[in-house]
N, C-alpha and C. Protein backbone atom coordinates (compact mmCIF):
# COMPACT_ATOMS: atom_id res chain seq x y z
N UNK A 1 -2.65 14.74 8.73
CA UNK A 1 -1.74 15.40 9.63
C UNK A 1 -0.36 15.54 9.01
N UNK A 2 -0.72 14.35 7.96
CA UNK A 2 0.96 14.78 7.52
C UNK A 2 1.12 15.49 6.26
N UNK A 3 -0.03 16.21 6.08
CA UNK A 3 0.13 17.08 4.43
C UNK A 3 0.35 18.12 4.33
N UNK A 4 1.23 18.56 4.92
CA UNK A 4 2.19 20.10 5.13
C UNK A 4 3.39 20.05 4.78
N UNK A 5 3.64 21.37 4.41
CA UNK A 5 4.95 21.81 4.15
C UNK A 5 6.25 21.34 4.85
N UNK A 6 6.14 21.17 5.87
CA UNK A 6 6.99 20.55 7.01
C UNK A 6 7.61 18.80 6.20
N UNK A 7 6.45 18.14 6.40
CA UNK A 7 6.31 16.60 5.43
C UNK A 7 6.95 16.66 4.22
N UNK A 8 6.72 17.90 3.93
CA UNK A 8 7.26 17.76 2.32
C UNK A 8 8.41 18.15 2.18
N UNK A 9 9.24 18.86 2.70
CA UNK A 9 10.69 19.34 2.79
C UNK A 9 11.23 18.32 3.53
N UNK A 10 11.01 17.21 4.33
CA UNK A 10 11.19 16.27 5.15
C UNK A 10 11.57 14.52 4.11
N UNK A 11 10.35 14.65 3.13
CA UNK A 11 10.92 13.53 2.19
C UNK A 11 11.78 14.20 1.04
N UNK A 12 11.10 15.66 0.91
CA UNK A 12 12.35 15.50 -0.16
C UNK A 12 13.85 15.66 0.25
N UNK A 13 13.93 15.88 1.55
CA UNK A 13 15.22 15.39 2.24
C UNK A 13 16.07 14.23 2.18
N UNK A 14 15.04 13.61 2.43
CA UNK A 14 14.73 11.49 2.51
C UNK A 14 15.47 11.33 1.77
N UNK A 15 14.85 11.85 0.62
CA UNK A 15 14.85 10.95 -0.84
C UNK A 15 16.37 12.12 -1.07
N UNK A 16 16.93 12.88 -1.28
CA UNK A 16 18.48 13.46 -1.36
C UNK A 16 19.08 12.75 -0.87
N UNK A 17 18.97 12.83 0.92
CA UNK A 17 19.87 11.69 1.71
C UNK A 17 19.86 10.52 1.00
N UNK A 18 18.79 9.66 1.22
CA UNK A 18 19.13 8.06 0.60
C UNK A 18 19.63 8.06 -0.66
N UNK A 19 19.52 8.73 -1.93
CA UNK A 19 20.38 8.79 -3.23
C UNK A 19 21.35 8.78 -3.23
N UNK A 20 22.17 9.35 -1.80
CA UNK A 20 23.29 9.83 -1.92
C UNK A 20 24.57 9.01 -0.89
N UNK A 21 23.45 7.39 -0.36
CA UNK A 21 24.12 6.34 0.18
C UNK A 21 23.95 5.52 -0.21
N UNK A 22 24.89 4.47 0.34
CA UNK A 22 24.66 2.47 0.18
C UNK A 22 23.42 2.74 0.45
N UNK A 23 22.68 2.17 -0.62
CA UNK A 23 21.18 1.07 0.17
C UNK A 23 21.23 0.63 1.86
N UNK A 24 22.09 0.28 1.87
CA UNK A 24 21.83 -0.65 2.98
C UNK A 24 21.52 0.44 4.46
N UNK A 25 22.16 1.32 4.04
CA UNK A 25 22.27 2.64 4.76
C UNK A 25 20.61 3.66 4.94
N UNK A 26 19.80 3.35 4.03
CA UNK A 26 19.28 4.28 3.84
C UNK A 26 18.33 4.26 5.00
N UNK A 27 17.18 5.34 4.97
CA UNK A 27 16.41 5.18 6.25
C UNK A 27 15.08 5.49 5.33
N UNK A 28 14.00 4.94 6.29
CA UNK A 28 12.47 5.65 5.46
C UNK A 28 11.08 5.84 6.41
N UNK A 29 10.49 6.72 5.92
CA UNK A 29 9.62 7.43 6.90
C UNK A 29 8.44 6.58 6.63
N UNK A 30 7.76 5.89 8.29
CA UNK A 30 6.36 5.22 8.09
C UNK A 30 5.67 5.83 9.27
N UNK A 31 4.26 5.31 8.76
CA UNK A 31 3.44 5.47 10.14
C UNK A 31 2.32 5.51 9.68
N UNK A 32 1.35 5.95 10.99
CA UNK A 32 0.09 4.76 10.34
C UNK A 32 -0.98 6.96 10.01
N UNK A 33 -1.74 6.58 8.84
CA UNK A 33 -2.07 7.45 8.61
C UNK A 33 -4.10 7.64 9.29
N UNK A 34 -3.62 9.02 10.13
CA UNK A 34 -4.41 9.02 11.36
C UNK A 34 -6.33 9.73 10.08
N UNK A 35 -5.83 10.36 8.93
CA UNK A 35 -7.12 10.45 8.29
C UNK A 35 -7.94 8.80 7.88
N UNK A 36 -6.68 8.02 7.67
CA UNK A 36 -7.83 6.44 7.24
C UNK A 36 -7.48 5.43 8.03
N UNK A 37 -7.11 5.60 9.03
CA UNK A 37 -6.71 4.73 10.16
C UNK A 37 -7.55 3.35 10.48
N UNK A 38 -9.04 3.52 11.08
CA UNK A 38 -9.69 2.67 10.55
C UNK A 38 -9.84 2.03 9.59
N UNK A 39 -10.20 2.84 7.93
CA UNK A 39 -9.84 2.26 6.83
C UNK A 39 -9.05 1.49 6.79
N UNK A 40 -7.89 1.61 7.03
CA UNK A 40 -6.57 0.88 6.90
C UNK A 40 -6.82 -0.44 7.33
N UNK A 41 -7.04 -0.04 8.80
CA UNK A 41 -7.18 -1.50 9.81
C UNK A 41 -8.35 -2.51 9.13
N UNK A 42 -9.32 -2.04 8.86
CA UNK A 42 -10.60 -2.66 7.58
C UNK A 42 -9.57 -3.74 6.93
N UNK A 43 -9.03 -3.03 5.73
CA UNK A 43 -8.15 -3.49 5.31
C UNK A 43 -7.18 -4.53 5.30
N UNK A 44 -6.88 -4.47 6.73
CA UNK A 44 -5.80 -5.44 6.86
C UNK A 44 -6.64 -6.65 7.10
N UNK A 45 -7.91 -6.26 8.11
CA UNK A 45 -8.26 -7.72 8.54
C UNK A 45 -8.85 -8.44 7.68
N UNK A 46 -9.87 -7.43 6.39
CA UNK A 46 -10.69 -8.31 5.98
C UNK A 46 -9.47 -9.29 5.17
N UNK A 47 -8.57 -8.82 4.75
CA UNK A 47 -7.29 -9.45 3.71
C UNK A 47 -7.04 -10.22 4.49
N UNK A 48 -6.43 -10.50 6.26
CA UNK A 48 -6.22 -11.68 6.28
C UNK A 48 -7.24 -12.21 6.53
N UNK A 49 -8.26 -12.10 7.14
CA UNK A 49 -9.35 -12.94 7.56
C UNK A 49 -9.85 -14.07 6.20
N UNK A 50 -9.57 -13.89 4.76
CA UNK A 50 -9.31 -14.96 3.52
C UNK A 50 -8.35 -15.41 3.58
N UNK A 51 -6.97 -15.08 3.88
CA UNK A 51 -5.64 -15.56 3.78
C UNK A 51 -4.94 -16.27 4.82
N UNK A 52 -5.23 -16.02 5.77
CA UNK A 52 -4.72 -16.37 7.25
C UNK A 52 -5.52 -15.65 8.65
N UNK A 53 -6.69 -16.50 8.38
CA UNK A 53 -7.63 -16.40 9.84
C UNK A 53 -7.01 -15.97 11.41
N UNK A 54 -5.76 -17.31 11.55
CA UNK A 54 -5.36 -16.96 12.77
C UNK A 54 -4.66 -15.41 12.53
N UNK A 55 -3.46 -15.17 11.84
CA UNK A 55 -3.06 -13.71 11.67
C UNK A 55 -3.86 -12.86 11.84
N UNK A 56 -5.34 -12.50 11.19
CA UNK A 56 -6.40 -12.04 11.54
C UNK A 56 -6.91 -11.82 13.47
N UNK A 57 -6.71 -12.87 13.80
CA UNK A 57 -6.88 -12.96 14.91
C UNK A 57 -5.94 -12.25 15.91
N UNK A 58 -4.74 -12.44 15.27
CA UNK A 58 -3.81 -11.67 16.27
C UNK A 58 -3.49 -9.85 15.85
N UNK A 59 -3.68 -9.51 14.65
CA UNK A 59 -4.37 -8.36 14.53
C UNK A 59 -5.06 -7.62 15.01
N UNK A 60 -6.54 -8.11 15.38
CA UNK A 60 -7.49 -7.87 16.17
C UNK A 60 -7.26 -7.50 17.33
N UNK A 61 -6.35 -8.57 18.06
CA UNK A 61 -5.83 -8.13 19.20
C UNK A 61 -5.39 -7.14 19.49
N UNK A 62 -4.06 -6.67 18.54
CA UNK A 62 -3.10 -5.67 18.10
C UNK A 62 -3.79 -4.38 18.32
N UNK A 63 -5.01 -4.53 17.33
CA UNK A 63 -5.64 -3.08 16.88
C UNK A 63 -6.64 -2.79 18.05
N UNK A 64 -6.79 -3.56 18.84
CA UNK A 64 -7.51 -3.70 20.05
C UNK A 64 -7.03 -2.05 20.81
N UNK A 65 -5.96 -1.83 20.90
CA UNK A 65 -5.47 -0.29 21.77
C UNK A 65 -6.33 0.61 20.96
N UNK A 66 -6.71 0.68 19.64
CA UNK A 66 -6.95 1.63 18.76
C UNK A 66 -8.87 2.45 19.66
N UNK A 67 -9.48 1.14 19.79
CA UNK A 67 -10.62 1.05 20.32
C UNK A 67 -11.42 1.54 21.40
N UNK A 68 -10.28 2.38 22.22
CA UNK A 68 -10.58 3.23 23.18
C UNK A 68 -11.39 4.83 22.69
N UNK A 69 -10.88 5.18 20.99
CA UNK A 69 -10.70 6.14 20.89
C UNK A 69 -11.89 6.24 19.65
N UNK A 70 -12.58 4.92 19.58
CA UNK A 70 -14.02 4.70 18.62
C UNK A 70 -13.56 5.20 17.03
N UNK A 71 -14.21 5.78 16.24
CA UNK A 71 -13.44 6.55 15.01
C UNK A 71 -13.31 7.63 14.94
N UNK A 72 -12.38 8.11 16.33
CA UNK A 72 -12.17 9.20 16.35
C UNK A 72 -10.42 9.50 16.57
N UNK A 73 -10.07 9.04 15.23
CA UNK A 73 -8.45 8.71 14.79
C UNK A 73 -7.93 10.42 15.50
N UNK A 74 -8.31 11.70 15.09
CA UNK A 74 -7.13 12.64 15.68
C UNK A 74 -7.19 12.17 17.35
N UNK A 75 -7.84 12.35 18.06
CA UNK A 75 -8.05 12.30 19.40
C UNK A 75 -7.04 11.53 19.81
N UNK A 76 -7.06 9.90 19.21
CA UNK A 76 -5.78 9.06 19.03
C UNK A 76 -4.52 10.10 19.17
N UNK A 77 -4.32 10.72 18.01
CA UNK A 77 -3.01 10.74 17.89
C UNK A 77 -2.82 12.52 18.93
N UNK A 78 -3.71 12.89 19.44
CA UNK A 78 -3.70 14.07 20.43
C UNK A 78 -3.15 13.37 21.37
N UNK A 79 -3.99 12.18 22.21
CA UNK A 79 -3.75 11.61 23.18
C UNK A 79 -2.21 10.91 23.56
N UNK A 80 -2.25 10.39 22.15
CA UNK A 80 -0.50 9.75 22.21
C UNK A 80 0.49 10.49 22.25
N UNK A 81 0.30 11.26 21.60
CA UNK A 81 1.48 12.99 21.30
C UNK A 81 1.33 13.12 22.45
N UNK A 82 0.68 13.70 23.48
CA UNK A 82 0.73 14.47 24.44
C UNK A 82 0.84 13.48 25.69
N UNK A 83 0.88 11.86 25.60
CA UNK A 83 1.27 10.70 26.66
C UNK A 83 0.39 10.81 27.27
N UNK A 84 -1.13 11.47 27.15
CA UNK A 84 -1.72 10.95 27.67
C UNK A 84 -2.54 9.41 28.31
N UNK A 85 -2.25 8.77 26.95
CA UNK A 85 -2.97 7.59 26.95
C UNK A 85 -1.69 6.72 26.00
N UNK A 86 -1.95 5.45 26.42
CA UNK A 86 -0.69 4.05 25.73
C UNK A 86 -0.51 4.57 24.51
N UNK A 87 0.21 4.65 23.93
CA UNK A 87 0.15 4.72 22.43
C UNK A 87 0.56 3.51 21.20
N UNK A 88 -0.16 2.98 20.84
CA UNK A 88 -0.70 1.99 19.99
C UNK A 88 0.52 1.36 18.59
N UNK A 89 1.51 2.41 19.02
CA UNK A 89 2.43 2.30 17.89
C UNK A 89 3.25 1.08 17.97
N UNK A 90 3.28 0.37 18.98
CA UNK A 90 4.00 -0.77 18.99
C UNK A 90 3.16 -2.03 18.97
N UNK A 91 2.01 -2.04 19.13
CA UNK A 91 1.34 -3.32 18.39
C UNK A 91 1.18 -3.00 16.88
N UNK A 92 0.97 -1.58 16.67
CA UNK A 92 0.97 -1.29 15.09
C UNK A 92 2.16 -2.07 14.35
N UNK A 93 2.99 -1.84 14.85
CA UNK A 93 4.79 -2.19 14.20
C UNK A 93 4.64 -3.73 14.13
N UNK A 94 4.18 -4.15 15.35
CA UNK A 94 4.27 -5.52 15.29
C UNK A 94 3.85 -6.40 14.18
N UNK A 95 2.04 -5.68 14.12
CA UNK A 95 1.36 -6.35 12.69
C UNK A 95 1.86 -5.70 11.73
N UNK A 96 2.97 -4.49 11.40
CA UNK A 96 3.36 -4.21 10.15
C UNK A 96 4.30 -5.37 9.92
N UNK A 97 5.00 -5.89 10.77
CA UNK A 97 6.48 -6.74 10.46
C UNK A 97 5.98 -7.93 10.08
N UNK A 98 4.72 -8.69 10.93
CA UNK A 98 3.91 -9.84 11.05
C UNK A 98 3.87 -10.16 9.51
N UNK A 99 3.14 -8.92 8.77
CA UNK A 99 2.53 -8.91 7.19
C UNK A 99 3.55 -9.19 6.27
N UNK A 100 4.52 -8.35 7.06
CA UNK A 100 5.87 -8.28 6.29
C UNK A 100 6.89 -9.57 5.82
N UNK A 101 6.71 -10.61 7.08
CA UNK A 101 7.01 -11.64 7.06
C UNK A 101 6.25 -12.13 6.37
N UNK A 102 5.35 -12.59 6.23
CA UNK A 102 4.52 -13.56 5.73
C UNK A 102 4.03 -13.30 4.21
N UNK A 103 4.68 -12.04 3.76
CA UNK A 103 4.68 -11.15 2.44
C UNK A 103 4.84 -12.83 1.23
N UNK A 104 5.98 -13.13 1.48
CA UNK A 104 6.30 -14.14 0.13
C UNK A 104 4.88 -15.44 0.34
N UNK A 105 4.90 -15.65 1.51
CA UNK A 105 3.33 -16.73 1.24
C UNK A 105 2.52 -16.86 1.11
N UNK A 106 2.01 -15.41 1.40
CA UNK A 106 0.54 -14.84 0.69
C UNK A 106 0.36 -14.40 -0.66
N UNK A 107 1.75 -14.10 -1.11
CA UNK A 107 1.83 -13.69 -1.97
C UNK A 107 1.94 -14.59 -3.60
N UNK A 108 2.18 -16.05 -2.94
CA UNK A 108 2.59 -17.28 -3.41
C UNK A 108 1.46 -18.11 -3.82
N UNK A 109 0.43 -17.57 -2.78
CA UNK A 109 -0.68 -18.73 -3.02
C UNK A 109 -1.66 -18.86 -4.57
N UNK A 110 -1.93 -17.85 -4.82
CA UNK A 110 -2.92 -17.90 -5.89
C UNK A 110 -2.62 -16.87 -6.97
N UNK A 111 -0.62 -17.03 -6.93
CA UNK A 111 -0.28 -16.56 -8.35
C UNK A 111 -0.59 -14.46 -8.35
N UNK A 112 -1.31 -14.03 -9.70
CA UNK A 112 -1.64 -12.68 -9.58
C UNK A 112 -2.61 -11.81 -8.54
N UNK A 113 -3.83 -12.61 -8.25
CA UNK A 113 -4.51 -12.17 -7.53
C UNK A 113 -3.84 -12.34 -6.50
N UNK A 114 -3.43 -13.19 -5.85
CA UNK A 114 -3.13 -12.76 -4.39
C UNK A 114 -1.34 -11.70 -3.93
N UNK A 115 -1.43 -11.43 -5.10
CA UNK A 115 0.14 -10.14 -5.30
C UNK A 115 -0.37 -8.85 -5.21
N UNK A 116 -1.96 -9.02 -5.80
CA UNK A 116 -2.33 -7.45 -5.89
C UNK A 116 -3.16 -7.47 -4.42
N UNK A 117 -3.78 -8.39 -3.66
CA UNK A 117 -4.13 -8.50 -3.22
C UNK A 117 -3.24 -8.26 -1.46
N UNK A 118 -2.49 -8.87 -1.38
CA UNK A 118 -1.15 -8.28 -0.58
C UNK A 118 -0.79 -6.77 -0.52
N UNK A 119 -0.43 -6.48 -1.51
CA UNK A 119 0.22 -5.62 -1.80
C UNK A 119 -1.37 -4.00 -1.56
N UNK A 120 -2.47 -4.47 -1.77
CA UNK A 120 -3.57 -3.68 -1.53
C UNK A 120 -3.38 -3.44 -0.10
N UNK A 121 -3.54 -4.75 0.63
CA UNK A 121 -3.21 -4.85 2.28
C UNK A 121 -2.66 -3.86 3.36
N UNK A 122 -1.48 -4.13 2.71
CA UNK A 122 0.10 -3.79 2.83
C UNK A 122 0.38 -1.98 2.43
N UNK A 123 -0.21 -1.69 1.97
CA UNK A 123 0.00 0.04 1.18
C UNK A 123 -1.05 0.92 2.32
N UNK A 124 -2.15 0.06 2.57
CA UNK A 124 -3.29 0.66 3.61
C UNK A 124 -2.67 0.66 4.62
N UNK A 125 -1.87 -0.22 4.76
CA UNK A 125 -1.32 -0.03 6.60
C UNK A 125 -0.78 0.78 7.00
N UNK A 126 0.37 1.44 5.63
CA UNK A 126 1.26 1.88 6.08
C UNK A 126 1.17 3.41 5.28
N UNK A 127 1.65 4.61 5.73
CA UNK A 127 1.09 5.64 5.04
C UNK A 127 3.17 6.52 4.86
């Protein structure tokens, strides 16, 4: 949904604007990408479900809104666009920040593998 012309005049905006401030200033475009959406979520759990079971667990929960809509990710994002139905973006955020936090201790445990291993996680979630 997001591989149009629109998207693309949009980061290369991004990326002008932020060059052209403080860091601290800058802003950046996320969200969860509605072609591997499932994929993604795959992703996250099987990674923590080795690393941190309970996190896993509260994930699950999280991604729990997603489940109304089976693997049928556009319908999702029809339904939310148009308010029909809750939209899922704020338990999403939650387990993005969750990961985010916990980035340096997963990342700590077992040296290289678990950096690429994070960082595999972490890239799926977020599009």
């Amino acid at each position: 949904m997001w591989r149009n012309a629109d998207v693309l005049d949009l980061v290369g905006w991004l990326r002008e604007h932020n060059d052209a401030i403080p860091s601290a200033n800058r802003v950046g475009f996320y969200g969860i990408d509605l072609y591997s959406m499932h994929s993604s979520m795959r992703a996250v759990l099987n990674y923590l479900d080795r690393v941190d079971p309970e996190a896993a667990r509260r994930a699950r929960d999280r991604y729990s809104c997603f489940e109304a809509f089976g693997e049928d990710a556009q319908r999702y994002g029809h339904y939310a666009n148009l308010d029909l139905s809750q939209s899922c973006e704020d338990e999403a955020i939650r387990q993005l920040v969750d990961l985010r936090r916990a980035a340096a201790d997963y990342m700590n445990r077992d040296g290289f593998v678990a950096r690429d291993e994070y960082f595999f996680a972490s890239r799926t979630h977020v599009s």
